[in-house]
C-alpha atoms as a PDB file:
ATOM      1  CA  UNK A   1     -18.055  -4.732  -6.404  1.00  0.00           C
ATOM      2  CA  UNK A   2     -15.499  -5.817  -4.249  1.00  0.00           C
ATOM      3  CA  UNK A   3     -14.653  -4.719  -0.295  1.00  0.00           C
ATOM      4  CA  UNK A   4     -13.226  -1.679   0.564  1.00  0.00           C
ATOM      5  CA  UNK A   5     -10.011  -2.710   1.779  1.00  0.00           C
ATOM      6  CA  UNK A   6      -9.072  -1.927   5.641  1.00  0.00           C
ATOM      7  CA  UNK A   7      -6.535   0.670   6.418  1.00  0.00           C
ATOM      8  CA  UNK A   8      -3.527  -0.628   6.502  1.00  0.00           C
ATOM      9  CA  UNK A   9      -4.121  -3.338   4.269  1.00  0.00           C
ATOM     10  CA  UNK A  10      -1.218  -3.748   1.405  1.00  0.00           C
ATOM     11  CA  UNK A  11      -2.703  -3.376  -2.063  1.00  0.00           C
ATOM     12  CA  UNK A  12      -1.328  -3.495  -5.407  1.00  0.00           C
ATOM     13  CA  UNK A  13      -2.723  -0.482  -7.866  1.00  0.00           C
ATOM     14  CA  UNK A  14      -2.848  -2.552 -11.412  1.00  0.00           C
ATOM     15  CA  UNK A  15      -2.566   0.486 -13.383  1.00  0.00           C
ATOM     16  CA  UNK A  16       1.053   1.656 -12.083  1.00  0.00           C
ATOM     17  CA  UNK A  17       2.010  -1.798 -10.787  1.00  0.00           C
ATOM     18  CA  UNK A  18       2.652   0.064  -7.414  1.00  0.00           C
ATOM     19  CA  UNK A  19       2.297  -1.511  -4.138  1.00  0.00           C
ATOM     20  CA  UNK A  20       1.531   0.180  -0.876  1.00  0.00           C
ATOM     21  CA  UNK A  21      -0.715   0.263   2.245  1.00  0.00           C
ATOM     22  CA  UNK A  22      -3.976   0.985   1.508  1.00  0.00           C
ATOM     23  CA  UNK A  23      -4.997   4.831   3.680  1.00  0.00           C
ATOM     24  CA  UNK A  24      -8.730   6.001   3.072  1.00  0.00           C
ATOM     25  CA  UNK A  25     -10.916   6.757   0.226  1.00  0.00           C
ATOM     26  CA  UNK A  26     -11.278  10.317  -0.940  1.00  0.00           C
ATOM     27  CA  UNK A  27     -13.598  11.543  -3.227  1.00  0.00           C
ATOM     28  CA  UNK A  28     -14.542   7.885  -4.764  1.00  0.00           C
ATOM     29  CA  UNK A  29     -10.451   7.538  -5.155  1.00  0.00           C
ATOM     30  CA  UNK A  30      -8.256   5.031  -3.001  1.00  0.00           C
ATOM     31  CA  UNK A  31      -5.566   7.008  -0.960  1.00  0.00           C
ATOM     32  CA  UNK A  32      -2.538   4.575  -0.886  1.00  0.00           C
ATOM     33  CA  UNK A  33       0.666   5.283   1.048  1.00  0.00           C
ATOM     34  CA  UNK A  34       3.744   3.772  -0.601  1.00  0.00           C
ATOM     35  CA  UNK A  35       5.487   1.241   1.353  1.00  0.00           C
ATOM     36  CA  UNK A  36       9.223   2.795   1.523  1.00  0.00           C
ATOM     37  CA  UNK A  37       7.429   6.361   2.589  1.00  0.00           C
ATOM     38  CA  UNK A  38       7.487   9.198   0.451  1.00  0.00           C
ATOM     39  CA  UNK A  39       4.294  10.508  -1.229  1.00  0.00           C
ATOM     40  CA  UNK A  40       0.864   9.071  -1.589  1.00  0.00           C
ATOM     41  CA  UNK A  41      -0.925   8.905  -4.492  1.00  0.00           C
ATOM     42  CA  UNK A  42      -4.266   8.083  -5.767  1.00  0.00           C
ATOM     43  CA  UNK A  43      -6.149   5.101  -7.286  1.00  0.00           C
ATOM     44  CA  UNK A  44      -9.246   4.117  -9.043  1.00  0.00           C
ATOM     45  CA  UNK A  45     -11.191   1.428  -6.699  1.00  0.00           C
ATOM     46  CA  UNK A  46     -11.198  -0.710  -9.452  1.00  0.00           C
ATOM     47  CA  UNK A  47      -7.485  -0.707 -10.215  1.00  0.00           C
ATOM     48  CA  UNK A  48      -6.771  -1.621  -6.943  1.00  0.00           C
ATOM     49  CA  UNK A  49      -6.627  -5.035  -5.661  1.00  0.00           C
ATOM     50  CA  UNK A  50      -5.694  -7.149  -2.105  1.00  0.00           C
ATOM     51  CA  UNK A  51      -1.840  -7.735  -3.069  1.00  0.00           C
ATOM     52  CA  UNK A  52      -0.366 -11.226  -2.915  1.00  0.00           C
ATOM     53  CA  UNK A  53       0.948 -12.919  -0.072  1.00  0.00           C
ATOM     54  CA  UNK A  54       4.728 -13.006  -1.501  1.00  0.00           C
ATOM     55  CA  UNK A  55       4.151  -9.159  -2.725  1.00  0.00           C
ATOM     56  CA  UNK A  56       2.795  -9.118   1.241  1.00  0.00           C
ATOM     57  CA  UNK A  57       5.865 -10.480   2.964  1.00  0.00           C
ATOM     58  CA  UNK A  58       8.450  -8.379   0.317  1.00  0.00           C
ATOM     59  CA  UNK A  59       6.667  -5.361   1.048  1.00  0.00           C
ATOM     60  CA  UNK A  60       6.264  -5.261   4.792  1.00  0.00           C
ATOM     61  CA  UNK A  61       9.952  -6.641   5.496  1.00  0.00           C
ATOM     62  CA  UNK A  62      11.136  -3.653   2.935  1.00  0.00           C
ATOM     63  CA  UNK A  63       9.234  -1.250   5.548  1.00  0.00           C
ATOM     64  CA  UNK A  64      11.000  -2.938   8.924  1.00  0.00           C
ATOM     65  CA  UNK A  65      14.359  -1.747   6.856  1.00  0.00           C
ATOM     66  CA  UNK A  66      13.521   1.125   6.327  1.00  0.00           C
ATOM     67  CA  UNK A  67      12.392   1.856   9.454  1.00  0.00           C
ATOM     68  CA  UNK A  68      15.933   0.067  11.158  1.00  0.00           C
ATOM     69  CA  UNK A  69      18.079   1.759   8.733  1.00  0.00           C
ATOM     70  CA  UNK A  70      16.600   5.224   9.603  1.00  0.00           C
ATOM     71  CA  UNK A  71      16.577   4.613  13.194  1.00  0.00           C
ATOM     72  CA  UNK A  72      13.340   3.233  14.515  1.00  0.00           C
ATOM     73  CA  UNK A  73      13.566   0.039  15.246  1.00  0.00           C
ATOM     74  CA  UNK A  74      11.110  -2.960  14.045  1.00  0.00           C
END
């Protein structure tokens, strides 16, 4: 079995191909958060892996933006 992941770590779900940051477990089910906002869904633990460090970098520069283009800064 692997690690729970940390909150806020950026995880890919391999059964949607959907990457976001990785919120709490619920009910046996990974709460994810999707990186551009909007809603969060849910993911089997073991669909869920530690996402690459390319998917890493796109991911978390796609956030800062997001975040600059709807006024908050970086």
């Amino acid at each position: 079995m692997q690690p729970l992941p940390e909150v806020g770590d950026l995880v890919r779900d391999t059964a949607t191909g959907r990457v976001g940051f990785y919120v709490e477990s619920v009910s046996g089910r990974f709460l994810i958060r999707a990186v551009h906002g909007g809603a969060e869904w849910e993911a089997e633990p073991l669909d869920v892996q530690p996402a690459t460090p390319l998917r890493e970098l796109r991911a978390r520069a796609a956030e800062i933006n997001a975040r600059s283009r709807r006024g908050f800064g970086g």
